[in-house]
Structure formats: C-alpha cells, structure tokens
Protein backbone atom coordinates (compact mmCIF):
# COMPACT_ATOMS: atom_id res chain seq x y z
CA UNK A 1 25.60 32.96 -14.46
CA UNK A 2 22.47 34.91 -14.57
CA UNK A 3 20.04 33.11 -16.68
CA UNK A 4 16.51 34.90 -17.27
CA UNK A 5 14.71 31.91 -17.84
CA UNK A 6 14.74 30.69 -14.28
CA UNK A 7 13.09 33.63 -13.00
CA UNK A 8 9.82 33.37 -14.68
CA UNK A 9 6.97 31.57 -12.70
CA UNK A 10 5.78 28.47 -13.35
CA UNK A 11 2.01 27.55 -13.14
CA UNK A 12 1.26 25.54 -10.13
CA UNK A 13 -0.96 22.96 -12.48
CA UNK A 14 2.54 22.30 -14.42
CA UNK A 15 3.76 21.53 -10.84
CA UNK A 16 0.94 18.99 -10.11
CA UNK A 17 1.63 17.59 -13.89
CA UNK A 18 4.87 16.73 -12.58
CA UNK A 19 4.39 14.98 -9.20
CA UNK A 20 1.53 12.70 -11.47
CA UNK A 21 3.85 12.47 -14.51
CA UNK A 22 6.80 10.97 -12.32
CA UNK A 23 4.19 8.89 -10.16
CA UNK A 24 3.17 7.12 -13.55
CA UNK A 25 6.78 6.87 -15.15
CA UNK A 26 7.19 4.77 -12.24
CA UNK A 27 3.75 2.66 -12.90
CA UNK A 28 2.36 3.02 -16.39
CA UNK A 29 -0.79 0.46 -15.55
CA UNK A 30 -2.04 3.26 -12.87
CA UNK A 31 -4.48 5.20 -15.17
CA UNK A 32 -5.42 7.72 -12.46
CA UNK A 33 -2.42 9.06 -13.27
CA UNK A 34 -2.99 9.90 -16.77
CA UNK A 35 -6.10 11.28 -15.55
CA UNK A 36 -4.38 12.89 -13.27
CA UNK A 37 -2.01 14.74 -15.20
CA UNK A 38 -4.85 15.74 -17.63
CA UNK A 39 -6.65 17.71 -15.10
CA UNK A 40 -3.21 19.51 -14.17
CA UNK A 41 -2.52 20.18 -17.81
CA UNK A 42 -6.37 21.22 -18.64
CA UNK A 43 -5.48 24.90 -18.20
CA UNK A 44 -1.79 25.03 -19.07
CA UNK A 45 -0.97 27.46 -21.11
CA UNK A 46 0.21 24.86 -23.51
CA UNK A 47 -3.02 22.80 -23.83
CA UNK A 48 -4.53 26.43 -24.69
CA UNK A 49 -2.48 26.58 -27.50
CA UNK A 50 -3.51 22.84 -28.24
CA UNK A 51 -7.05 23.97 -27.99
CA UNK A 52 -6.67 26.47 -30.80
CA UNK A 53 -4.84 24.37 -32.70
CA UNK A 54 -7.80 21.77 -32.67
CA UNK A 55 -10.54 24.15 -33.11
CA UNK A 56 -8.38 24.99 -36.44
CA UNK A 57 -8.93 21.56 -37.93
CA UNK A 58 -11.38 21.27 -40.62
CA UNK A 59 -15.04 20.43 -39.32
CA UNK A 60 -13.81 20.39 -35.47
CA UNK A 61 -15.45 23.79 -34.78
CA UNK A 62 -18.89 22.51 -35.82
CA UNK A 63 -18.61 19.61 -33.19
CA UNK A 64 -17.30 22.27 -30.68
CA UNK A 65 -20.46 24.54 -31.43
CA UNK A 66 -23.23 21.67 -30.81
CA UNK A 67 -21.18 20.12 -28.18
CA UNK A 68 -21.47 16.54 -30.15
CA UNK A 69 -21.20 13.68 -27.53
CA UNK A 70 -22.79 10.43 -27.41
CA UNK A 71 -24.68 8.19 -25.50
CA UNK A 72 -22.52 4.77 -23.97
CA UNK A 73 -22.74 2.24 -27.00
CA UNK A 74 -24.42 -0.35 -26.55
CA UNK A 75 -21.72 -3.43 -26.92
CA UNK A 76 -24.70 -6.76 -27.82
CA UNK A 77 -26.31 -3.99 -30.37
CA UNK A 78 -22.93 -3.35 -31.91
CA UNK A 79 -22.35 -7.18 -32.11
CA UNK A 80 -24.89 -8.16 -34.01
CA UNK A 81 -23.55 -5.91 -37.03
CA UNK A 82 -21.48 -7.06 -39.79
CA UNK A 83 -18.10 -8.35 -38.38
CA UNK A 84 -16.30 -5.93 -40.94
CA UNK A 85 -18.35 -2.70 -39.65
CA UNK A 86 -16.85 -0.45 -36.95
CA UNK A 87 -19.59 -1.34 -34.60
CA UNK A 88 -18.63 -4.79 -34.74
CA UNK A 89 -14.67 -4.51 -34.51
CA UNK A 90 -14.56 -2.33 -31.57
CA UNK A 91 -17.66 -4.39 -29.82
CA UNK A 92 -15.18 -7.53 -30.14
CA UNK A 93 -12.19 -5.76 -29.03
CA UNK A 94 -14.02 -4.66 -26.06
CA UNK A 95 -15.81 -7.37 -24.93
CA UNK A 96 -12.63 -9.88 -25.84
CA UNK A 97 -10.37 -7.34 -23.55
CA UNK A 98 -13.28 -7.17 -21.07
CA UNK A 99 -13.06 -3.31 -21.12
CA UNK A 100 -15.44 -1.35 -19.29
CA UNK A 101 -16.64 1.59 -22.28
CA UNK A 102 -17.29 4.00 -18.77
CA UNK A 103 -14.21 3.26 -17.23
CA UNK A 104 -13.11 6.60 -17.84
CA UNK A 105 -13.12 9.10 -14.93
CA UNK A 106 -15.95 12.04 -16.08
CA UNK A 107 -15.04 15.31 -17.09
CA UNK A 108 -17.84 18.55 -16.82
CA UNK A 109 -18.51 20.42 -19.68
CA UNK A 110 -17.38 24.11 -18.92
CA UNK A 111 -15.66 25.45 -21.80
CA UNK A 112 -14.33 24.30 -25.39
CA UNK A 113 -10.91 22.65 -23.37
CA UNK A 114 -12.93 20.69 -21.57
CA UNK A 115 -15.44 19.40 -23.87
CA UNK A 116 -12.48 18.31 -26.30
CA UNK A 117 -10.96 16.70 -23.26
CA UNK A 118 -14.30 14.64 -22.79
CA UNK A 119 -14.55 13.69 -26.44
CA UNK A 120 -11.06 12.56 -26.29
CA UNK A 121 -11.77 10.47 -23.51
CA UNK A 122 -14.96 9.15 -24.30
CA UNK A 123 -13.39 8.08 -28.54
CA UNK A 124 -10.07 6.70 -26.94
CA UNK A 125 -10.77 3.42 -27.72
CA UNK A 126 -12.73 4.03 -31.21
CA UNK A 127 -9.40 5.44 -31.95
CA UNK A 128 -7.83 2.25 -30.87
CA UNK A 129 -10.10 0.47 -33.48
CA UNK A 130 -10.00 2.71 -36.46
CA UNK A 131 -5.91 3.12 -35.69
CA UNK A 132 -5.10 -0.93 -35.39
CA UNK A 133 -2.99 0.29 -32.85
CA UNK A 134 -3.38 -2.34 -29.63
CA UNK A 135 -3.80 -1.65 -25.62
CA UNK A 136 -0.59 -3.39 -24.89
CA UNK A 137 2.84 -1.08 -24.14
CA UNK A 138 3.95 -0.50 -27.56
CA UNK A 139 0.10 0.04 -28.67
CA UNK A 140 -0.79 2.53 -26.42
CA UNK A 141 2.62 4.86 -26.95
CA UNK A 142 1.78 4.22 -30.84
CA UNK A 143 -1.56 5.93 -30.25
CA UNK A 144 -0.52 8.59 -28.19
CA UNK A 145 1.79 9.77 -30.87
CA UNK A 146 -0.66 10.01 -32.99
CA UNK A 147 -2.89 12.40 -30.95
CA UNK A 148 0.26 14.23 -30.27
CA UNK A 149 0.17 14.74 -34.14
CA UNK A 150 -3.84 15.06 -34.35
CA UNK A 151 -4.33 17.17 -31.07
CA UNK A 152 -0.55 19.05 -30.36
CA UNK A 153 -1.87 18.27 -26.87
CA UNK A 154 0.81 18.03 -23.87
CA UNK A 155 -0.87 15.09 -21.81
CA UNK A 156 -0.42 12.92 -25.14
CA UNK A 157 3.56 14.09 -24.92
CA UNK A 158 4.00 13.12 -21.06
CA UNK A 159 2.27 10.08 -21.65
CA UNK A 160 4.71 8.63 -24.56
CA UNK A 161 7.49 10.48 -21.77
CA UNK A 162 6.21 8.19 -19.07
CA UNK A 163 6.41 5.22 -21.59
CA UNK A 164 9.74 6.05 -22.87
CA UNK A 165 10.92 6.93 -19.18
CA UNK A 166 9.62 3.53 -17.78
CA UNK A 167 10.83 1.28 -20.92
CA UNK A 168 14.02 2.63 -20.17
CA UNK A 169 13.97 1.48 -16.39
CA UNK A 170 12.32 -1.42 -15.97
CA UNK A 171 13.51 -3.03 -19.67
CA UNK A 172 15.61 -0.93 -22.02
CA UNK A 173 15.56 -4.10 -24.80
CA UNK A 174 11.93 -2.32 -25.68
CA UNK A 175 13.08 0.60 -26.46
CA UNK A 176 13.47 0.05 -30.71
CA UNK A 177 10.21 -1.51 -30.70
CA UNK A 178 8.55 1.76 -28.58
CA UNK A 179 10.16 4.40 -30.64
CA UNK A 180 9.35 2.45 -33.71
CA UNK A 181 5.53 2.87 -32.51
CA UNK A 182 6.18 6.19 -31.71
CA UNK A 183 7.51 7.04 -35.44
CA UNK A 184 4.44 4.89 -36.89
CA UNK A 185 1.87 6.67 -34.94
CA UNK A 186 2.85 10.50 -35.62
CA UNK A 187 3.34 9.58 -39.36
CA UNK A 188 -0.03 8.35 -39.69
CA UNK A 189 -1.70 11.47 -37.44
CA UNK A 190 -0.01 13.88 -39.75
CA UNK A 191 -1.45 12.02 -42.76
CA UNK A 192 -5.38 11.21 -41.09
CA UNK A 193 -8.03 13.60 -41.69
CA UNK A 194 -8.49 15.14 -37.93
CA UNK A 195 -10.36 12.39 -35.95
CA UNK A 196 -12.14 14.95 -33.76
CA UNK A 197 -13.73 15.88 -36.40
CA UNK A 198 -15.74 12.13 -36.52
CA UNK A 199 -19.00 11.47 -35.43
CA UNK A 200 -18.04 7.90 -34.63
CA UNK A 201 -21.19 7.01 -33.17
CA UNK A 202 -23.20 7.50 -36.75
CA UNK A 203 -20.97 5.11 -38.27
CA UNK A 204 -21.23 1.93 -36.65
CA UNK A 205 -22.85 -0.07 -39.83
CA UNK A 206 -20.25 1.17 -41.81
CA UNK A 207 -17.28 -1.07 -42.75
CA UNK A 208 -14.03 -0.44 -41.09
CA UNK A 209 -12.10 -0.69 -44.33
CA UNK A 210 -13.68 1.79 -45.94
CA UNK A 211 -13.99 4.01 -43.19
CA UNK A 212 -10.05 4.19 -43.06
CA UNK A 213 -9.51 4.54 -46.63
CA UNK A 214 -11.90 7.81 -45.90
CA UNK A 215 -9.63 9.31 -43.58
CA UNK A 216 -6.40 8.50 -44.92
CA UNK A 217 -5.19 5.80 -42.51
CA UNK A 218 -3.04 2.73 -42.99
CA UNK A 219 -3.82 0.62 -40.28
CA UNK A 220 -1.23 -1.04 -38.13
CA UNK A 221 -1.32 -4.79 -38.97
C-alpha cells in the first residue's frame, strides 16, 4: 500500500531529537539530554510554529523587541526579603535543593527562537516557584505541561513523552499520579496569563500570593 506520507523528508534535527529523546526516556536525571533535544528541536519546523504562537501572547512581543534578560540573582540578597515575597520563596527553594541558578547549559542570542529558548531556560525554576509545582518526577512532568499549554513548544511535549515513556518502564504504579500532574499542569497554563510575558526579576519584593492571584494561578499545594 502506497502511502504518501512516508515519502516526504524528514529534517535531520527531528532525527537528532530522536536519538536524545530515546537516550533520556531511558534516564530522565541526564539533563544534557533535555538540552540536547532542545537544540535539535530549535529550528524544527514545529518550534517555528511555537515561536509564533508565543510572540502572539499579550505583552511577549515587547520582551522579544528589548531582548529582556536578567542578570544571575543574587540568592543571600533574595533571602533577606520577606519570607512571603517571590525573592524569598525561590531563594529557599534553591538554596534548600542546593541548585546551582547557572546550571543551565548557555544558549546565544541569534534570533527571536533562540532568545525565547534562553528566557525559558534562564525562568525554569521561577516557574517552579510561582507554579508550586516541585523538582521531583511528578513535579517536573506537571510543569512541563504547563509550558506545553503556555509555549505550544515540542521539547516541553518530548519531555512529559520521556516521563510518561520511563514511568511506564521502570514503575508503571506512577503512572495515575504522572498523568494526574500532567492534567493539573495544562489546566492551569491554559488559565495563567502567559508567563513569558513576566519580568520576574522586578518582582522579587513582591508577595508570592498576590503575585499568583495576578496571573490567574492556583498553586499546587
């Protein structure tokens, strides 16, 4: 059976996706592989599409057009804000998970895709904080549904793939409590005022609770 499909050619950077996608359904600790299946997807024609769709969202563009990015926070400055600002919280989840803040492998400014991919990176864990959603299994699948939502981005769908793939290998009893975070964090991403659209970084002294009752989001408890 002749199916046309098949014949069309598939971008060698969806190839790459794959060999890193498989690599980390195998091991989701390895975050080179995430990072490595981010710089196959960058110019997918998918995460183009993704790209529009973010530069869409209201106020995103204006970040886009002064290429907003800040400087590493500074985690003893953060501290010694009030322990119900969002300086505070995500100082204290940081230091208490002993997270490096430049962990993250750099990406160079060339184009819109790629500075969104940097902001991304460098807000992961501020979206951790402002989310409630935690760094353990069921945490990090929970926030990558709700980029997916936020961002229609493809490395946030192979990422809850790897999770789902890997739950269902190594301990399938997971799996209600994983999709249940995946259902929780797309729901809230469809209902949150577009996070990319944040200047995170001018809100420190500002408290946590109020900051997520700006932007629409019911925190996970």
């Amino acid at each position: 059976m002749y199916i046309p499909e098949l014949k069309r050619e598939i971008q060698p950077e969806y190839v790459n996706g794959l060999i890193a996608f498989i690599d980390y359904a195998r091991d989701v600790s390895k975050t080179d592989y995430v990072f490595d299946m981010s710089e196959a997807f960058r110019h997918t024609d998918s995460n183009k599409l993704a790209t529009e769709y973010m530069k869409s969202l209201p106020g995103v563009q204006q970040l886009i057009a002064e290429r907003y990015l800040a400087a590493t926070p500074d985690m003893e400055a953060l501290l010694k804000l009030p322990e119900d600002s969002l300086g505070y919280v995500f100082a204290y989840k940081m230091k208490a998970a002993n997270f490096d803040p430049e962990f993250y492998r750099k990406i160079l400014v060339l184009d819109d895709t790629t500075y969104l991919a940097l902001r991304i990176r460098q807000t992961h864990d501020i979206w951790h904080t402002v989310t409630g959603f935690g760094t353990d299994v069921a945490g990090e699948v929970g926030l990558q549904a709700f980029y997916l939502a936020q961002t229609h981005g493809p490395l946030s769908m192979a990422i809850m793939a790897g999770f789902i793939l890997n739950t269902l290998l190594k301990s399938s009893q997971d799996l209600t409590h994983i999709m249940n975070a995946v259902s929780q964090g797309y729901s809230m991403g469809i209902k949150a005022k577009p996070f990319l659209a944040q200047k995170w970084e001018e809100c420190w002294e500002k408290p946590l609770a109020e900051l997520r009752s700006e932007l629409g989001v019911e925190a996970v408890s």
